[in-house]
C-alpha atoms as a PDB file:
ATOM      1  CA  UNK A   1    -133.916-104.167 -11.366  1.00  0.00           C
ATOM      2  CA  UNK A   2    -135.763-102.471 -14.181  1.00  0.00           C
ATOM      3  CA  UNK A   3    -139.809-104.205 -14.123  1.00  0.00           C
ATOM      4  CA  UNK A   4    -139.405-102.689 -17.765  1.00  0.00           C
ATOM      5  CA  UNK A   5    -136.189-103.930 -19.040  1.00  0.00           C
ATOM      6  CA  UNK A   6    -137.736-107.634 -16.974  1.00  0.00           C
ATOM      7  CA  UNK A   7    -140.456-107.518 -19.720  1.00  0.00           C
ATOM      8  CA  UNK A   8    -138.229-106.097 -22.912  1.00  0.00           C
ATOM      9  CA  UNK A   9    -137.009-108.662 -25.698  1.00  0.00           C
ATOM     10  CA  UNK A  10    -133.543-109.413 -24.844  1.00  0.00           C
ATOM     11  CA  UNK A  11    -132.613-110.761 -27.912  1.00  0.00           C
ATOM     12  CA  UNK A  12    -130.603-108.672 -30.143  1.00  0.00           C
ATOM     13  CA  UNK A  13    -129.173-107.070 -26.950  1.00  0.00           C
ATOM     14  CA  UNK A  14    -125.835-106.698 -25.683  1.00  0.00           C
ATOM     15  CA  UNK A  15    -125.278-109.006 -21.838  1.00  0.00           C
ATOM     16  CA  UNK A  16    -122.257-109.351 -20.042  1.00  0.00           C
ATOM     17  CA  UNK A  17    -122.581-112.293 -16.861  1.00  0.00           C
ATOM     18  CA  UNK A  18    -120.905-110.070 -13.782  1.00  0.00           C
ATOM     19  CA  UNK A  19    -122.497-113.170 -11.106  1.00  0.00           C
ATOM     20  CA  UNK A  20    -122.498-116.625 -11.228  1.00  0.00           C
ATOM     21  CA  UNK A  21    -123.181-119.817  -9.325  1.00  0.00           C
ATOM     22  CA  UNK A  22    -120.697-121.204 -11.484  1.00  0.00           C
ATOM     23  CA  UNK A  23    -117.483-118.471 -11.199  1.00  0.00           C
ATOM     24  CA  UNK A  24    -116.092-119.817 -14.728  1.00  0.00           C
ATOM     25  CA  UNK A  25    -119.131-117.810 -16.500  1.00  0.00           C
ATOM     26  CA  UNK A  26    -118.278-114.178 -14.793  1.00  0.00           C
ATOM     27  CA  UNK A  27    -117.068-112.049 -17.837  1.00  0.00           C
ATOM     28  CA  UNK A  28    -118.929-114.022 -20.477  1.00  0.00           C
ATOM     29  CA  UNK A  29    -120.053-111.445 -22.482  1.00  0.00           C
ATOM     30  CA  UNK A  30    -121.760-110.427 -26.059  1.00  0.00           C
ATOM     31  CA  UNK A  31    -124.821-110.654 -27.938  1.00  0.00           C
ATOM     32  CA  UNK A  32    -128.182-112.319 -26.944  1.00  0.00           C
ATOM     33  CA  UNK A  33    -128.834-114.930 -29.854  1.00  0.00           C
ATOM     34  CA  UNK A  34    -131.183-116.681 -28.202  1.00  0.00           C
ATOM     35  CA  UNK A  35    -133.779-117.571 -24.900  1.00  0.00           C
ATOM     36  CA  UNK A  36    -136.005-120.252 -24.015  1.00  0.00           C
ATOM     37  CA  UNK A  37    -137.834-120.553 -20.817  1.00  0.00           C
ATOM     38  CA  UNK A  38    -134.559-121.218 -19.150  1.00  0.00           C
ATOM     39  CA  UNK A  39    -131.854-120.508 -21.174  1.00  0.00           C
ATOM     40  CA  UNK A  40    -130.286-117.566 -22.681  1.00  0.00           C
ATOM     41  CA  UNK A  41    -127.677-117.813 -25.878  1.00  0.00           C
ATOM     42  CA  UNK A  42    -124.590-115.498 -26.095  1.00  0.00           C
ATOM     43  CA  UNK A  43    -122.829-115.460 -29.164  1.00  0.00           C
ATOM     44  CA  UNK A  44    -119.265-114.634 -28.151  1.00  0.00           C
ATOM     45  CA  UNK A  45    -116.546-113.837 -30.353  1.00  0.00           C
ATOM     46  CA  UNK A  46    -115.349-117.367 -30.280  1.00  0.00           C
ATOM     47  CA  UNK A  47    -118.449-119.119 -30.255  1.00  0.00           C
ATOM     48  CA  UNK A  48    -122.607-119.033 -28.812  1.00  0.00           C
ATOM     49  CA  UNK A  49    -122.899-120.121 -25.247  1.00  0.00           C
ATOM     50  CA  UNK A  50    -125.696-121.792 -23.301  1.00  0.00           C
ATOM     51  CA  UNK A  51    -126.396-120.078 -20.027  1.00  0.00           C
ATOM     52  CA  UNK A  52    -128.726-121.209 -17.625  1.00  0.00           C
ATOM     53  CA  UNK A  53    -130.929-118.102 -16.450  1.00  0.00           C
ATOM     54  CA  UNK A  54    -131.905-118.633 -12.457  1.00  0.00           C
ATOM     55  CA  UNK A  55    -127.752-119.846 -12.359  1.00  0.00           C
ATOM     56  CA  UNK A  56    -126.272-115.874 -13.362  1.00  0.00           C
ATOM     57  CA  UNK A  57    -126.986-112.021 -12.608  1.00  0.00           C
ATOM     58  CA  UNK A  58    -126.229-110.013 -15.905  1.00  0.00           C
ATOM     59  CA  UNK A  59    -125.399-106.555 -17.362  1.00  0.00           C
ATOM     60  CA  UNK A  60    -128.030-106.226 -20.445  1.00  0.00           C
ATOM     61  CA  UNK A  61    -126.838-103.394 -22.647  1.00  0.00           C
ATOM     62  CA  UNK A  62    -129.839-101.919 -24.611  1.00  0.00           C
ATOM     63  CA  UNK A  63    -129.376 -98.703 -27.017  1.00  0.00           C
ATOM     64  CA  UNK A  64    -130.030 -96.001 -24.058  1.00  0.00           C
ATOM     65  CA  UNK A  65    -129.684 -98.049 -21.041  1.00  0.00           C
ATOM     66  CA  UNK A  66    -127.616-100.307 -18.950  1.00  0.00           C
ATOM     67  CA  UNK A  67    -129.277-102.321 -16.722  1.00  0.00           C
ATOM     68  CA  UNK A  68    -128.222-105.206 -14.128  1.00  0.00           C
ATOM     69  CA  UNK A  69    -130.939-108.224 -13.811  1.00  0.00           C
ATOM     70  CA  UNK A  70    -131.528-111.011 -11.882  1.00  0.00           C
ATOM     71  CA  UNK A  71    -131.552-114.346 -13.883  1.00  0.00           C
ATOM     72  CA  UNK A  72    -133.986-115.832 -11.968  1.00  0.00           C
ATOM     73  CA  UNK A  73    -136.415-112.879 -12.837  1.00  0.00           C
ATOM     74  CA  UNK A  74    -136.163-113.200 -16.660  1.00  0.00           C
ATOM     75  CA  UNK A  75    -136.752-117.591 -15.836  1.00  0.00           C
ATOM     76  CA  UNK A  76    -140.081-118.450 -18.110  1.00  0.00           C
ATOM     77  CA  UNK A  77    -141.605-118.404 -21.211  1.00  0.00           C
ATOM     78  CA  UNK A  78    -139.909-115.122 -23.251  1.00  0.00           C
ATOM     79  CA  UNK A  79    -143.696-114.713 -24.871  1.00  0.00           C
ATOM     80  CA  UNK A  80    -145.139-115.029 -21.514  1.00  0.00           C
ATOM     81  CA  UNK A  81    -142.894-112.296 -19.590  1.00  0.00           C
ATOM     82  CA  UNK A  82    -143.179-110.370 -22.479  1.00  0.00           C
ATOM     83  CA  UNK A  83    -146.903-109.789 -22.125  1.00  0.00           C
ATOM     84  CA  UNK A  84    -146.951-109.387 -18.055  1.00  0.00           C
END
């Protein structure tokens, strides 16, 4: 995983869940609307979803990149892993 795209806003950006504990999540997909310390919103064409971070591995989708991360590396404070 990207230690940039760990510390890059997400929201605004494109995620798709391709992992989850949970296998009803895999394919969730669409815009990041949202994060607290552990959860990320994606707005869906139907409606926003709650996701719980350390529970998912995602595709983020940024303008020039795609990259795969981790959930439980993005877990915290969005300020906070911003700044590391």
């Amino acid at each position: 995983m990207s230690k940039q795209m760990e510390r890059h806003e997400l929201i605004g950006l494109q995620g798709e869940i391709i992992d989850a504990k949970n296998k009803k999540l895999i394919g969730i997909k669409g815009q990041i609307i949202d994060e607290t310390q552990n959860l990320l919103t994606i707005k869906t064409e139907t409606k926003a979803k709650k996701i719980i971070k350390n529970q998912v591995t995602m595709k983020i989708i940024s303008k020039t990149k795609e990259t795969t991360i981790e959930g439980k590396d993005l877990v915290g404070r969005p300020f906070e892993r911003i700044k590391k």
